[in-house]
Protein backbone atom coordinates (compact mmCIF):
# COMPACT_ATOMS: atom_id res chain seq x y z
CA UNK A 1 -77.09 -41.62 -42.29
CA UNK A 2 -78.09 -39.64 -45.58
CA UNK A 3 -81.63 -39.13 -46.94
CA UNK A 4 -82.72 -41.77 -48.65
CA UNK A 5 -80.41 -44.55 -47.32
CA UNK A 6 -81.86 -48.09 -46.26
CA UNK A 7 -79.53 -50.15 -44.05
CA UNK A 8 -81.36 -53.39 -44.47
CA UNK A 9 -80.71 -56.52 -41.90
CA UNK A 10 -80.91 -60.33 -43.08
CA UNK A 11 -83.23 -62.13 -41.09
CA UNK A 12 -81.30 -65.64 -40.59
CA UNK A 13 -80.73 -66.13 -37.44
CA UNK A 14 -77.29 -67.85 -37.85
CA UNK A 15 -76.03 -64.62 -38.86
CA UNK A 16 -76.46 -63.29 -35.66
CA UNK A 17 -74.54 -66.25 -33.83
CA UNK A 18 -72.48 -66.95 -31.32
CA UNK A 19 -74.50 -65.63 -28.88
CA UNK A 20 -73.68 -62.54 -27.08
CA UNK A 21 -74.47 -61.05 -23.49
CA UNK A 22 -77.39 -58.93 -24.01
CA UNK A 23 -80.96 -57.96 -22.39
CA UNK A 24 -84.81 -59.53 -22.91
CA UNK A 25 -87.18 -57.45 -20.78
CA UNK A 26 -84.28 -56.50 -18.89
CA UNK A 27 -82.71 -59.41 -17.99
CA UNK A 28 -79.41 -60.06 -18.78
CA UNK A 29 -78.78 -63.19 -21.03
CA UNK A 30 -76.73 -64.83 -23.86
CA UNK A 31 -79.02 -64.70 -26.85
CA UNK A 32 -78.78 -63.58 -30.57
CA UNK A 33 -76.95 -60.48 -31.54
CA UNK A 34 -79.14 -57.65 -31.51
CA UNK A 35 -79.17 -56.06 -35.16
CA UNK A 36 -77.29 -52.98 -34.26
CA UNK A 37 -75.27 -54.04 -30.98
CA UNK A 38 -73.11 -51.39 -29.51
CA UNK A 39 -71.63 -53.09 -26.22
CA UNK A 40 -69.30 -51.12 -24.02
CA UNK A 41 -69.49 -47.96 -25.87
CA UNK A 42 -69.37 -44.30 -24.61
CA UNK A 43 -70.13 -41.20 -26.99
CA UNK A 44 -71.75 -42.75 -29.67
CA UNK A 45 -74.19 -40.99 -32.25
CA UNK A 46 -76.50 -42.72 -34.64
CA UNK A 47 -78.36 -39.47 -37.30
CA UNK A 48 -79.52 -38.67 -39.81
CA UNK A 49 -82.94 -39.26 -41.87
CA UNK A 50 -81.73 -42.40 -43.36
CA UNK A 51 -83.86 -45.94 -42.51
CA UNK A 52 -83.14 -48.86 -40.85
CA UNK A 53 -85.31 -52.15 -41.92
CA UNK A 54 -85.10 -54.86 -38.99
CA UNK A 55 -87.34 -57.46 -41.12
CA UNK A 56 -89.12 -57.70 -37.86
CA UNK A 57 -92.22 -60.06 -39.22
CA UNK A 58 -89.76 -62.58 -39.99
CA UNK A 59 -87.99 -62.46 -37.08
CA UNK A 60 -91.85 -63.07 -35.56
CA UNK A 61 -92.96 -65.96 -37.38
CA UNK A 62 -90.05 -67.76 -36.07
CA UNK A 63 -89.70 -67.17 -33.07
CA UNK A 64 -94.33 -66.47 -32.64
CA UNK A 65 -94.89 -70.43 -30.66
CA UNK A 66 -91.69 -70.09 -28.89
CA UNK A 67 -90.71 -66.76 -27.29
CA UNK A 68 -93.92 -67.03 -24.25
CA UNK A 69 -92.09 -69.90 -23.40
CA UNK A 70 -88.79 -69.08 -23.61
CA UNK A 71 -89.05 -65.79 -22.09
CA UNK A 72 -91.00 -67.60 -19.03
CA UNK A 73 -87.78 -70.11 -18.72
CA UNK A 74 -85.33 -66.93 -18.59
CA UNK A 75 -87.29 -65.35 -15.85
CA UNK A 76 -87.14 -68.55 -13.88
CA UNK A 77 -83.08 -68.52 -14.28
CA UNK A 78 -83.07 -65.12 -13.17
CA UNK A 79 -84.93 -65.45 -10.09
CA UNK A 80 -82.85 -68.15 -9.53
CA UNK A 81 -79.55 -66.61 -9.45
CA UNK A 82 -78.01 -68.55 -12.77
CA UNK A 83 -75.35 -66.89 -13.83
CA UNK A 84 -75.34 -64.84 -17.10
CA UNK A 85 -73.18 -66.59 -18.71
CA UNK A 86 -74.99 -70.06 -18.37
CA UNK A 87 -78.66 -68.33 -19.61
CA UNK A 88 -78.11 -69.43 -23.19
CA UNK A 89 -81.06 -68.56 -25.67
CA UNK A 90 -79.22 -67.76 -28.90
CA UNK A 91 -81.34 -70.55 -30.09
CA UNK A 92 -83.84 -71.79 -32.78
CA UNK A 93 -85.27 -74.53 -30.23
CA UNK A 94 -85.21 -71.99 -27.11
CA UNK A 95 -86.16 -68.60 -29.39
CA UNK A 96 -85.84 -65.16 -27.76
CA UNK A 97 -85.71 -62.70 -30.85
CA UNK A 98 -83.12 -60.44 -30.77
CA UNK A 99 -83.72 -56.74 -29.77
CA UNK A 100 -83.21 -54.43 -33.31
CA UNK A 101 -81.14 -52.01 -31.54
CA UNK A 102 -79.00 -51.97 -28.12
CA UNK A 103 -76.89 -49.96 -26.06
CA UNK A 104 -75.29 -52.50 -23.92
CA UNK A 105 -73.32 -51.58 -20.96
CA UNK A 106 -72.76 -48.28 -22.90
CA UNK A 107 -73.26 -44.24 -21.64
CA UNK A 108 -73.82 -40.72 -23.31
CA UNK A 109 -75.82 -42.00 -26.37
CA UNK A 110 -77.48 -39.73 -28.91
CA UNK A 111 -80.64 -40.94 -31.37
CA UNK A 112 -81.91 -39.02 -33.74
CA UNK A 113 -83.39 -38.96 -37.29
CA UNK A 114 -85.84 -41.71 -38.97
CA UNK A 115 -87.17 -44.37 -36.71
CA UNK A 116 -86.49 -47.74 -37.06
CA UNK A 117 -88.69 -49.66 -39.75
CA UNK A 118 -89.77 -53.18 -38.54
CA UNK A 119 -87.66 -53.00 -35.83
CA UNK A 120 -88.77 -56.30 -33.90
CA UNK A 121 -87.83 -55.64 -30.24
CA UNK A 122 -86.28 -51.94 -29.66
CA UNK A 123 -84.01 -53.54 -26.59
CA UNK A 124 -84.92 -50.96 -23.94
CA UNK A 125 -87.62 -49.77 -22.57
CA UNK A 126 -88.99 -46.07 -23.57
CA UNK A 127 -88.15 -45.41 -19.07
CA UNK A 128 -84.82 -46.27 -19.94
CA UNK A 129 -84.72 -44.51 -23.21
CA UNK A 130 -85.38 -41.22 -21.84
CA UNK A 131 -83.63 -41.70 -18.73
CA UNK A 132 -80.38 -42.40 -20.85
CA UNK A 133 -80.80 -40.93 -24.51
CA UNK A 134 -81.44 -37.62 -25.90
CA UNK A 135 -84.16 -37.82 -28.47
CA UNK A 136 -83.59 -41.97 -28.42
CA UNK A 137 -87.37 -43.32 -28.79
CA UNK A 138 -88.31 -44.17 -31.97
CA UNK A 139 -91.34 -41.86 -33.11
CA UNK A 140 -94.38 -43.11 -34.64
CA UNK A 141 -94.47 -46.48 -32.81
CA UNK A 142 -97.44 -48.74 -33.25
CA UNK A 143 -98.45 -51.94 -32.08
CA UNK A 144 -98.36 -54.85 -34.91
CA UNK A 145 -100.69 -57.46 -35.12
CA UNK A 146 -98.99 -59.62 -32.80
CA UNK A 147 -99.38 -57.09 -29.99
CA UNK A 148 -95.55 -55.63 -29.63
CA UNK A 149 -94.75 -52.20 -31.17
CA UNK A 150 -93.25 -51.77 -34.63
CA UNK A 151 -92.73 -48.40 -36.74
């Protein structure tokens, strides 16, 4: 991605519908797409100084009363044994955000350039970044005011 260029991501939630088999804290479920969703992919490279903007705040106040809940409800159906496909939470009544960015099911993944800007949930954690990804955790993370991390 070139200096200087902003990929910007809309922050309705319908626009990341039907839901799609992804990961929350490592569980597998059907929830929102993530912003940047690369499922089944091998040999994929994502540079450059350019900026993604994940309009993470937004995705926060929505989902802020919710997502403790949800989440909690999700590791219950895991434990459980329910099968991936019946873990539905691509939902504004049952809200797990969507992670900004995720690898799913995919291998021999390079990062590198500008981190992600509001970025919400990253989608992996930084043991599974660096296990799998050269260069692939965002620099300069901080915790926001709601107590996740956000460039």
């Amino acid at each position: 991605m070139s200096y200087g260029a902003t990929v910007r991501f809309a922050s309705d939630p319908n626009l990341y519908l039907p839901a799609v088999a992804t990961r929350f804290e490592g569980m597998d479920v059907m929830n929102y797409m993530p912003l940047l969703y690369v499922p089944n992919a091998e040999e994929v490279a994502i540079i450059g100084p350019g900026k993604f903007v994940g309009e993470g705040e937004d995705w926060w106040d929505r989902a802020k009363d919710r997502e403790e809940e949800a989440a909690e409800e999700l590791y219950k159906l895991a434990e459980a044994g329910v099968p991936v496909n019946e873990r539905i939470f691509g939902d504004p009544k049952v809200m797990l955000r969507p992670s900004f960015l995720q690898f799913y099911r995919s291998k021999n993944l390079y990062l590198d350039g500008s981190p992600p800007s509001s970025m919400g949930r990253c989608g992996h954690s930084p043991r599974l970044l660096r296990r799998y990804y050269d260069q692939a955790c965002p620099r300069g993370n901080q915790r926001s005011q709601h107590g996740r991390y956000r460039d």
